[in-house]
PDB file of N, CA and C in Angstrom:
ATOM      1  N   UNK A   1      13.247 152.565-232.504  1.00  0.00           N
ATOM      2  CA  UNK A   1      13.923 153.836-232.355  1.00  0.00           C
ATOM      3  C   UNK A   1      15.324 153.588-231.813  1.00  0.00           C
ATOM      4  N   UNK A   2      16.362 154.128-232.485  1.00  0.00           N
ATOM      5  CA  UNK A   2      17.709 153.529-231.716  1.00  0.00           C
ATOM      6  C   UNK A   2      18.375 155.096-230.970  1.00  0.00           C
ATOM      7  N   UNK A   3      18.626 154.249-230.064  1.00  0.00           N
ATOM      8  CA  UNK A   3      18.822 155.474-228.556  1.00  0.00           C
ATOM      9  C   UNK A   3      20.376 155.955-228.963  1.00  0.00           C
ATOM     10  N   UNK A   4      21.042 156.517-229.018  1.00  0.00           N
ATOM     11  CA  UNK A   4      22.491 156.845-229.213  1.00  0.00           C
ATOM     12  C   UNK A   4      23.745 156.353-227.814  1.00  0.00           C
ATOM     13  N   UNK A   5      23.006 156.361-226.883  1.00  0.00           N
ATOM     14  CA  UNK A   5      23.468 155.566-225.708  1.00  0.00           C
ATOM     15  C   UNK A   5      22.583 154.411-224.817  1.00  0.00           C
ATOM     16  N   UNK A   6      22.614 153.287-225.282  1.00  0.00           N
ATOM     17  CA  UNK A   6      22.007 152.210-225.065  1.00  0.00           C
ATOM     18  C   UNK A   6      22.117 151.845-223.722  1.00  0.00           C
ATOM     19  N   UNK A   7      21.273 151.626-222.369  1.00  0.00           N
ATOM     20  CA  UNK A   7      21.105 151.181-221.370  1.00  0.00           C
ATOM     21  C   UNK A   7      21.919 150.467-221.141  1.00  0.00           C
ATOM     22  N   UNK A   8      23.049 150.231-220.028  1.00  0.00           N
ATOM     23  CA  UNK A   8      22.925 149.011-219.174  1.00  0.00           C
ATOM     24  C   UNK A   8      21.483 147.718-219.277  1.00  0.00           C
ATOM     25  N   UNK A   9      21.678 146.781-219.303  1.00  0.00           N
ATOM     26  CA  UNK A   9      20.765 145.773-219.582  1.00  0.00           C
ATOM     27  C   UNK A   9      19.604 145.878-217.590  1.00  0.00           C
ATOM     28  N   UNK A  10      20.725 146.141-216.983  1.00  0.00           N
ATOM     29  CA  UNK A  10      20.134 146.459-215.473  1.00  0.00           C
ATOM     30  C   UNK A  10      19.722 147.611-214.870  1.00  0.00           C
ATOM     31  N   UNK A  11      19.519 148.360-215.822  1.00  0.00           N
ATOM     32  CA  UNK A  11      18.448 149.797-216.222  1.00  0.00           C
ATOM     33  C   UNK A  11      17.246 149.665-216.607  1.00  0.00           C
ATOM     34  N   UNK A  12      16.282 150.402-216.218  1.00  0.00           N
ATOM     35  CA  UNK A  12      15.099 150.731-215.989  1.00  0.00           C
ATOM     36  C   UNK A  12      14.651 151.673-216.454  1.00  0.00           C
ATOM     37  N   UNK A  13      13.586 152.078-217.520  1.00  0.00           N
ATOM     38  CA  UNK A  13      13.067 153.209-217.486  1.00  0.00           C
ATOM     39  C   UNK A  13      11.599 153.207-217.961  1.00  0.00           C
ATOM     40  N   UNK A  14      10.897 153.708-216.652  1.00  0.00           N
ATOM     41  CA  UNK A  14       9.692 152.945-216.910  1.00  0.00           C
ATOM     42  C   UNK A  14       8.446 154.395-216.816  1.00  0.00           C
ATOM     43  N   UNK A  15       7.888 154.725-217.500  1.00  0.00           N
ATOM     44  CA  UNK A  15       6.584 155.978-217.532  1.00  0.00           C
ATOM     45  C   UNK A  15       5.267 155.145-217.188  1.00  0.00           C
ATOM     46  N   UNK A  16       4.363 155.854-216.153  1.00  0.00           N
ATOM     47  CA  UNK A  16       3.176 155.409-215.786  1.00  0.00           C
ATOM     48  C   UNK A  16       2.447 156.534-215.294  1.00  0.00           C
ATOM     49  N   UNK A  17       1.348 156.210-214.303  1.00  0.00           N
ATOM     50  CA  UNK A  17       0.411 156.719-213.760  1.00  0.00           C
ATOM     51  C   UNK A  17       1.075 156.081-211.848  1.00  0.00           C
ATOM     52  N   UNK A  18       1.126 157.487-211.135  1.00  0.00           N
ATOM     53  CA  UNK A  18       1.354 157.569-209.584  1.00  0.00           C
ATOM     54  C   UNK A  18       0.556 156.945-208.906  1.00  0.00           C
ATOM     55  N   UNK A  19       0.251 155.741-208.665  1.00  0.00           N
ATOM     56  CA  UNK A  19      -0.941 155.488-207.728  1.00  0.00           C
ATOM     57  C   UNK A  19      -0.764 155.565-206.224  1.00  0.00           C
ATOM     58  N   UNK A  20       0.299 156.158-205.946  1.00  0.00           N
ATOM     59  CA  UNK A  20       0.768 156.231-204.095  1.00  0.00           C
ATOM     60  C   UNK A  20       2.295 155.512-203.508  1.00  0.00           C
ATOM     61  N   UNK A  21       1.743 155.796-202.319  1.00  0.00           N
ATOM     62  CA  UNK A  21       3.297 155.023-201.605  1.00  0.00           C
ATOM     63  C   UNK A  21       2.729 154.037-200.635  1.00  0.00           C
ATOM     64  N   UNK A  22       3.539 153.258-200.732  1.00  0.00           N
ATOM     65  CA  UNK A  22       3.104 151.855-199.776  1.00  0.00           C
ATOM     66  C   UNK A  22       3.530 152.069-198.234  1.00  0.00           C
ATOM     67  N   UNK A  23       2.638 151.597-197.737  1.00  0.00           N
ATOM     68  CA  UNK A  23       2.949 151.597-196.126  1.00  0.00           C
ATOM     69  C   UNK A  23       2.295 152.511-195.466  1.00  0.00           C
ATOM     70  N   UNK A  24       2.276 153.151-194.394  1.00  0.00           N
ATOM     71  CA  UNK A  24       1.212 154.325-193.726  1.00  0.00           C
ATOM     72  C   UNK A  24       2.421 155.449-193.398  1.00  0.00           C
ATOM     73  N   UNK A  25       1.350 156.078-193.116  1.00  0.00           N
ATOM     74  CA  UNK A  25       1.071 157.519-193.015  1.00  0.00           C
ATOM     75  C   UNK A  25       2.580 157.848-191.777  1.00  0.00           C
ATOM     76  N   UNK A  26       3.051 157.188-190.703  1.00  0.00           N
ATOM     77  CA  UNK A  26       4.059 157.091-189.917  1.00  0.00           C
ATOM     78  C   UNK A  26       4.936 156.423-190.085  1.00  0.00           C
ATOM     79  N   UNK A  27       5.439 156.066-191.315  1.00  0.00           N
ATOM     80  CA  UNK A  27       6.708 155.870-191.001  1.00  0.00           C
ATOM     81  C   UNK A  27       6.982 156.357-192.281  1.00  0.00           C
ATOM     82  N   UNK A  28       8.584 156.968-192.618  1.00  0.00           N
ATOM     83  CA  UNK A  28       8.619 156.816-194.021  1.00  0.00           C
ATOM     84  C   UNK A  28       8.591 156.278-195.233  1.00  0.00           C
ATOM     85  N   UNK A  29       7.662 156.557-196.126  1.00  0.00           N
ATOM     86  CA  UNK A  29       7.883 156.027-197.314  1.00  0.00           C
ATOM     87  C   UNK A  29       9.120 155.206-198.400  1.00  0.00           C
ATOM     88  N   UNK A  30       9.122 153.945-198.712  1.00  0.00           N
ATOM     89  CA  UNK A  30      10.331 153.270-198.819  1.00  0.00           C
ATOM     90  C   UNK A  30      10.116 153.119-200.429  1.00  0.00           C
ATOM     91  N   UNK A  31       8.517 152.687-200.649  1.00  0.00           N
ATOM     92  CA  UNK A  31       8.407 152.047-201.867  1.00  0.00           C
ATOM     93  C   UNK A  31       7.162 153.402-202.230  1.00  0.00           C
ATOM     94  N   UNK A  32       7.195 153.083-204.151  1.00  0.00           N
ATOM     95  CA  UNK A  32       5.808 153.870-204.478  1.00  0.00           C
ATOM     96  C   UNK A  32       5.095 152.616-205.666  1.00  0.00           C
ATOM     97  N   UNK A  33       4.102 152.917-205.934  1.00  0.00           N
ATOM     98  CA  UNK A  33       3.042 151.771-206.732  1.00  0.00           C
ATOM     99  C   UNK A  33       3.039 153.051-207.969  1.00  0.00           C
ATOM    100  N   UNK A  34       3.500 151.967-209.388  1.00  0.00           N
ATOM    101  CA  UNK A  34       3.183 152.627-210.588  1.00  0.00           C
ATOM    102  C   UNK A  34       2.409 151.921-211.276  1.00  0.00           C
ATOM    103  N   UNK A  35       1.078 152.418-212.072  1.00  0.00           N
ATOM    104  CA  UNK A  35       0.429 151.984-213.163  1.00  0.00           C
ATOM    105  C   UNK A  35       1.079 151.743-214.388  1.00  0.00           C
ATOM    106  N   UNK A  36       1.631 150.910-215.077  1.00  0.00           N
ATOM    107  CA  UNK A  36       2.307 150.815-216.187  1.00  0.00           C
ATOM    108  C   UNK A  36       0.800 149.534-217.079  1.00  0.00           C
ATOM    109  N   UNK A  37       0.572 149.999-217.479  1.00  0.00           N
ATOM    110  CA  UNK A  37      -0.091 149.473-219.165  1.00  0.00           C
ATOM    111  C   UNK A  37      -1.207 148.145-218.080  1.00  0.00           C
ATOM    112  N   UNK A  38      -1.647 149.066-217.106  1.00  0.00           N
ATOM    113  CA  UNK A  38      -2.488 148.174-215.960  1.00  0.00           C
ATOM    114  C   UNK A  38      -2.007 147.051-215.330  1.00  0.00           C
ATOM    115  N   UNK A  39      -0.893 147.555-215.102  1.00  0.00           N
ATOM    116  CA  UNK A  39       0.166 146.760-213.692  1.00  0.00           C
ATOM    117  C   UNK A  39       0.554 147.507-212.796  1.00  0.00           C
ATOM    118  N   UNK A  40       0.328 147.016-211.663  1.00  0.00           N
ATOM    119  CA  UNK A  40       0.927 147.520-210.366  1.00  0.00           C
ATOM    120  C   UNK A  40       2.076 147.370-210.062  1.00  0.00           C
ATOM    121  N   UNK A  41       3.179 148.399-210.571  1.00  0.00           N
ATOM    122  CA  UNK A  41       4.838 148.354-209.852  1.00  0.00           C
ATOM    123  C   UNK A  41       4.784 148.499-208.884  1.00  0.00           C
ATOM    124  N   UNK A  42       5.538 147.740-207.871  1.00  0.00           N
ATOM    125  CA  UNK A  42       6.094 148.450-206.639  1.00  0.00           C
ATOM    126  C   UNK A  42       7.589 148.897-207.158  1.00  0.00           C
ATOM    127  N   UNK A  43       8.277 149.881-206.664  1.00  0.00           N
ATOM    128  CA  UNK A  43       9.219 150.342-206.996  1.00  0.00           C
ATOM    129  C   UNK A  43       9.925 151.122-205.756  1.00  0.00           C
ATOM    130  N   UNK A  44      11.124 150.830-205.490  1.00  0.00           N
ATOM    131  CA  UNK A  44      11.841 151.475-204.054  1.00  0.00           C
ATOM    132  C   UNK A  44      12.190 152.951-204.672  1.00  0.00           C
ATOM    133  N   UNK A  45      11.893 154.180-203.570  1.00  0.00           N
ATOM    134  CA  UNK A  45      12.401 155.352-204.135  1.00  0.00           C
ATOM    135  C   UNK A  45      14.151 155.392-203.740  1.00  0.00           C
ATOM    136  N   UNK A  46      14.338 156.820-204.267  1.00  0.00           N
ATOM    137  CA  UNK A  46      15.456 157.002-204.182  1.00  0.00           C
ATOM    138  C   UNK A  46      15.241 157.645-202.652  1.00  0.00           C
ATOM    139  N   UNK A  47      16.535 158.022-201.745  1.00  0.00           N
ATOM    140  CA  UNK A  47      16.476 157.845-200.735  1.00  0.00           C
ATOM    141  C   UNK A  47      16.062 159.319-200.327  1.00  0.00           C
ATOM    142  N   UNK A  48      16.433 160.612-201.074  1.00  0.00           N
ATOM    143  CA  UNK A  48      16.209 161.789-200.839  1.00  0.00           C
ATOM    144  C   UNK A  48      14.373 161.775-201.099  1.00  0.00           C
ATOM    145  N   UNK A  49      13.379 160.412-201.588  1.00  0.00           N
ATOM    146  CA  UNK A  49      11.933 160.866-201.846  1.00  0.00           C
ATOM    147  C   UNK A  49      11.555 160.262-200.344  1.00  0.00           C
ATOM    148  N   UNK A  50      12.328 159.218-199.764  1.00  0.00           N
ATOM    149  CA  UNK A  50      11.965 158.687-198.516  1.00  0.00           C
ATOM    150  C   UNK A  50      11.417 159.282-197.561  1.00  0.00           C
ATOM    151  N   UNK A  51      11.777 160.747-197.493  1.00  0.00           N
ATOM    152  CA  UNK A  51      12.403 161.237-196.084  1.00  0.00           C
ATOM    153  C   UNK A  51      11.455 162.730-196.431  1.00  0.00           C
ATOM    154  N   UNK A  52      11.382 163.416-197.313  1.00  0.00           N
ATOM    155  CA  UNK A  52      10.353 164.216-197.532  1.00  0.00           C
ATOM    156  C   UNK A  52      10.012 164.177-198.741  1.00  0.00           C
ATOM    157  N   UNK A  53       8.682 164.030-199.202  1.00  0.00           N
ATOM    158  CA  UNK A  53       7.714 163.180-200.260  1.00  0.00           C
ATOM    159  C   UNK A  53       7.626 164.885-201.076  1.00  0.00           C
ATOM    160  N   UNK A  54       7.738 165.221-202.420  1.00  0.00           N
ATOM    161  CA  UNK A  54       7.474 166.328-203.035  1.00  0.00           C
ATOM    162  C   UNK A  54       5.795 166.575-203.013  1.00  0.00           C
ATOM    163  N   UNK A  55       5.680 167.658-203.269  1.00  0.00           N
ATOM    164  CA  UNK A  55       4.414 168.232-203.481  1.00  0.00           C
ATOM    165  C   UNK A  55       3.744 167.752-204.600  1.00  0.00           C
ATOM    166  N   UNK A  56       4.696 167.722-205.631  1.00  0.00           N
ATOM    167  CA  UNK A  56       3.702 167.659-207.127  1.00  0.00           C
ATOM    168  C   UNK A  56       3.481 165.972-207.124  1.00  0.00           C
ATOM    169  N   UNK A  57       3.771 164.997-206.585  1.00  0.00           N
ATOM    170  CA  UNK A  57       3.605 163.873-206.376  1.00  0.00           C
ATOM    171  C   UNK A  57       2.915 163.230-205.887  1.00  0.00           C
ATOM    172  N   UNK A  58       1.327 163.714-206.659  1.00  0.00           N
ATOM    173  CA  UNK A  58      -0.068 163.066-206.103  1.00  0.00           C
ATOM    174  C   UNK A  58      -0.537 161.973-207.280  1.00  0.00           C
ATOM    175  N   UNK A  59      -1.219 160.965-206.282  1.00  0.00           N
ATOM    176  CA  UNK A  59      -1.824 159.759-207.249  1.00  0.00           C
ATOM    177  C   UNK A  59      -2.587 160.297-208.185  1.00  0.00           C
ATOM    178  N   UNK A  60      -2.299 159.467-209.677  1.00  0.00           N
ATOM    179  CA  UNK A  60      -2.994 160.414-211.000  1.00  0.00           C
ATOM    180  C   UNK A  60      -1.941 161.165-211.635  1.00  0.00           C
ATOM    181  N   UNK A  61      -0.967 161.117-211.320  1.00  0.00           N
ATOM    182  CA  UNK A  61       0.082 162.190-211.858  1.00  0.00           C
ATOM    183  C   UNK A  61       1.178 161.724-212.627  1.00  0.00           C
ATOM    184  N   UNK A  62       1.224 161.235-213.689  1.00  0.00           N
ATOM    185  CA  UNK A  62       1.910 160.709-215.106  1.00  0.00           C
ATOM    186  C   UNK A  62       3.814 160.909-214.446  1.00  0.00           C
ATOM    187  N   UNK A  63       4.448 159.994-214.390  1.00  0.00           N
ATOM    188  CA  UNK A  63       5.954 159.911-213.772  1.00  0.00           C
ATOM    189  C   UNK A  63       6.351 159.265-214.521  1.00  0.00           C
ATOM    190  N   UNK A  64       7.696 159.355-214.770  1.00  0.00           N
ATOM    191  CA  UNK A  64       9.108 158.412-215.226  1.00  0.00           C
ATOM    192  C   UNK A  64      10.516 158.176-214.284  1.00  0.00           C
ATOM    193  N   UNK A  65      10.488 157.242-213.794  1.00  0.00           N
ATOM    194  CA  UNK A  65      11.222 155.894-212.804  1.00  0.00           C
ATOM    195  C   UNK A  65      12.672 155.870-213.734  1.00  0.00           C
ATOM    196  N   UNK A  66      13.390 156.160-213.408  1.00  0.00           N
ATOM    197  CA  UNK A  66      14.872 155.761-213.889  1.00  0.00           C
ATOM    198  C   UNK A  66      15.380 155.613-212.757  1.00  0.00           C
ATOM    199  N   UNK A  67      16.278 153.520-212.933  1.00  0.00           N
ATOM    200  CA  UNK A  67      17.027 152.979-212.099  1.00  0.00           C
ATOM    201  C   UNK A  67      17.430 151.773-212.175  1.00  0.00           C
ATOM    202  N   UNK A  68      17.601 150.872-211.533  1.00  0.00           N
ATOM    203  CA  UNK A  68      18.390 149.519-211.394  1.00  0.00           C
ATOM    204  C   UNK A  68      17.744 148.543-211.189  1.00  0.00           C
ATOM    205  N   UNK A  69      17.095 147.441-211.791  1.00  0.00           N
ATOM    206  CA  UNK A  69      16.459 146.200-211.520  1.00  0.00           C
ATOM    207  C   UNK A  69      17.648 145.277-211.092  1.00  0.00           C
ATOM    208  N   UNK A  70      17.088 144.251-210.257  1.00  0.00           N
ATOM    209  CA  UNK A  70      17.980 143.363-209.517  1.00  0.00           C
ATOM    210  C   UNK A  70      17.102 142.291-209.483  1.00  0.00           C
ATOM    211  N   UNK A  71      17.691 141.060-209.710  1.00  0.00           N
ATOM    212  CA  UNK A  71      16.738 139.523-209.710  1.00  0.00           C
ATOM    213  C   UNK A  71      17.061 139.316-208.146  1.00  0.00           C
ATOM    214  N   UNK A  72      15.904 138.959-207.121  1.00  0.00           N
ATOM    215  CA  UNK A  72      16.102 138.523-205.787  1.00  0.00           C
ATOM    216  C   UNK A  72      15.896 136.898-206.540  1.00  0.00           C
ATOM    217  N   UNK A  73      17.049 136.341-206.450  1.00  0.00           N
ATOM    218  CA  UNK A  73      16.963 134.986-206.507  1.00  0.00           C
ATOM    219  C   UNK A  73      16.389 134.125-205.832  1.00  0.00           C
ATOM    220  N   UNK A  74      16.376 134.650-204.470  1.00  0.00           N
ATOM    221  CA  UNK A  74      15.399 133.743-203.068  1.00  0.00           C
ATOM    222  C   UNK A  74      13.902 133.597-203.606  1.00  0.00           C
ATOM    223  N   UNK A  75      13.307 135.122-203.701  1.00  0.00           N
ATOM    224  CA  UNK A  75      12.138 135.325-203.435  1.00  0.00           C
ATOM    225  C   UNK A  75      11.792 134.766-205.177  1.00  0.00           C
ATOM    226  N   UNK A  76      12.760 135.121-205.841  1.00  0.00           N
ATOM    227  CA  UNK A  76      12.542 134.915-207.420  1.00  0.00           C
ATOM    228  C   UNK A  76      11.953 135.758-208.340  1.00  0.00           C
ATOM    229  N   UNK A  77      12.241 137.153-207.649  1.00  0.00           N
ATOM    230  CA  UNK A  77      11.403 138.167-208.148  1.00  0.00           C
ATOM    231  C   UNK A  77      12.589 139.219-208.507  1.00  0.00           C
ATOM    232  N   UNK A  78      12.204 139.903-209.746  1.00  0.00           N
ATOM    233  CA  UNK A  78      12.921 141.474-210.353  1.00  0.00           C
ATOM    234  C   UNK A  78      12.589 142.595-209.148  1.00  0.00           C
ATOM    235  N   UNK A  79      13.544 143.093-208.227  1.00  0.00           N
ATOM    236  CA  UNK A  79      12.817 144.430-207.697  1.00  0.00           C
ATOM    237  C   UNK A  79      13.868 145.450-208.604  1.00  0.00           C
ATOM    238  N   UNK A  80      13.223 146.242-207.934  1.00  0.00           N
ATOM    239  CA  UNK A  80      13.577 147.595-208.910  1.00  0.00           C
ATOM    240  C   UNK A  80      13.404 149.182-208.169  1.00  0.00           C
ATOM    241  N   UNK A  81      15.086 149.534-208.263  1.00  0.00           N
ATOM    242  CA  UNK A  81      15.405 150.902-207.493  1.00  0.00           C
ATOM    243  C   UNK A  81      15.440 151.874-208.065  1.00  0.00           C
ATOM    244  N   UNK A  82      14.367 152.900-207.577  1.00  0.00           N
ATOM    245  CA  UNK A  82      14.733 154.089-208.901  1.00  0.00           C
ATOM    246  C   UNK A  82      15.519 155.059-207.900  1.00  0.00           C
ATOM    247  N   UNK A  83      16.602 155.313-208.965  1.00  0.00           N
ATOM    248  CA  UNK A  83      17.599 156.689-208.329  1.00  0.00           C
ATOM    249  C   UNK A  83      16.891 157.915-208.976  1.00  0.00           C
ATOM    250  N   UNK A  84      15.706 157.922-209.966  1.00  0.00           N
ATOM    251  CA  UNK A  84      15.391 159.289-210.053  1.00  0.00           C
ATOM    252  C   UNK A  84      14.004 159.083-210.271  1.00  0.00           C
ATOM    253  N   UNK A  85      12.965 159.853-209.671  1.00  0.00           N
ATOM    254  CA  UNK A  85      11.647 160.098-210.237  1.00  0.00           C
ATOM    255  C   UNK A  85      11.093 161.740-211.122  1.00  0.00           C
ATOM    256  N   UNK A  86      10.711 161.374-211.858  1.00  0.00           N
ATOM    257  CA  UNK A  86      10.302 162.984-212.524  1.00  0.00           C
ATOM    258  C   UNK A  86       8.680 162.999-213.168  1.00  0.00           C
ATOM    259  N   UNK A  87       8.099 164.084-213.318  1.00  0.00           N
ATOM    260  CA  UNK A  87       6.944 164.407-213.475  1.00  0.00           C
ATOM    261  C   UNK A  87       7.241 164.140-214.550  1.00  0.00           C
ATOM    262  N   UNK A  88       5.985 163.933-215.659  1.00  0.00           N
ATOM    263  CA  UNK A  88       5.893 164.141-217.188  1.00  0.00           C
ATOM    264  C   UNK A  88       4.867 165.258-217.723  1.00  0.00           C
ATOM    265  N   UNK A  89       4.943 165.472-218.321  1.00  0.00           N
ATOM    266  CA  UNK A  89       3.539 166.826-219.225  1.00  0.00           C
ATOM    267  C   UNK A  89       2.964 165.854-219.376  1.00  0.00           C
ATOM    268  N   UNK A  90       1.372 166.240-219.067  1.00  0.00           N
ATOM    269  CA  UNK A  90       0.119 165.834-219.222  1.00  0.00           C
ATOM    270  C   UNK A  90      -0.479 166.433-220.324  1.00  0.00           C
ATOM    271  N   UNK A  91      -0.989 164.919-221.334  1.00  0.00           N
ATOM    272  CA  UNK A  91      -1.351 165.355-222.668  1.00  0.00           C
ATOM    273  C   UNK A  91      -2.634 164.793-222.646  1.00  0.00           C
ATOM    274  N   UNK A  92      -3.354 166.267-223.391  1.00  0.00           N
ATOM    275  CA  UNK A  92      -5.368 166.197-223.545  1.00  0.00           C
ATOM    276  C   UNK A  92      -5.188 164.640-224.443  1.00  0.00           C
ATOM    277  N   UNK A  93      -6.214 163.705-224.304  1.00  0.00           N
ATOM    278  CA  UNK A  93      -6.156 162.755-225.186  1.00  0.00           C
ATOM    279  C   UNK A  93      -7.071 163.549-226.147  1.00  0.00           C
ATOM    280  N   UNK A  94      -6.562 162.848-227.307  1.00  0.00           N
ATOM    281  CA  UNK A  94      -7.713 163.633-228.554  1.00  0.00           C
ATOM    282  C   UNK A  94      -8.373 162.774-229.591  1.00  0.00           C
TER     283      UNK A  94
END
């Protein structure tokens, strides 16, 4: 499918299943865990989800992650910042 405005190569856009936010219940939320094709993302939110977590944003709940992957050269790992999270429509499988 060809997109009419093609990504930055250090763009992200990734649809899954919500499985939660990492860390407890007291302090704020930094990172959230996405199901993608039965992988566990960790993924850093954007800074406005940090600080008060939305309502419609319960584990089970179909999302799309748009943001910035970065290679940590130390650790040797891709992390990945999303500047936006959004719900998706939930479709009956048939």
């Amino acid at each position: 499918m060809h997109h009419p405005h093609p990504m930055p190569p250090w763009m992200f856009v990734l649809d899954g299943t919500f499985l939660g936010f990492l860390g407890n219940e007291l302090t704020p939320a930094t990172h959230l865990t996405l199901d993608v094709e039965q992988e566990h993302i960790p993924i850093k939110l954007p800074s406005n989800f940090q600080h008060t977590r939305p309502q419609w944003l319960q584990p089970g709940v179909q999302i799309r992650c748009i943001g910035r992957s970065q290679l940590d050269t130390q650790a040797k790992m891709l992390k990945l910042n999303a500047y936006q999270v959004f719900s998706l429509p939930s479709h009956a499988s048939s």
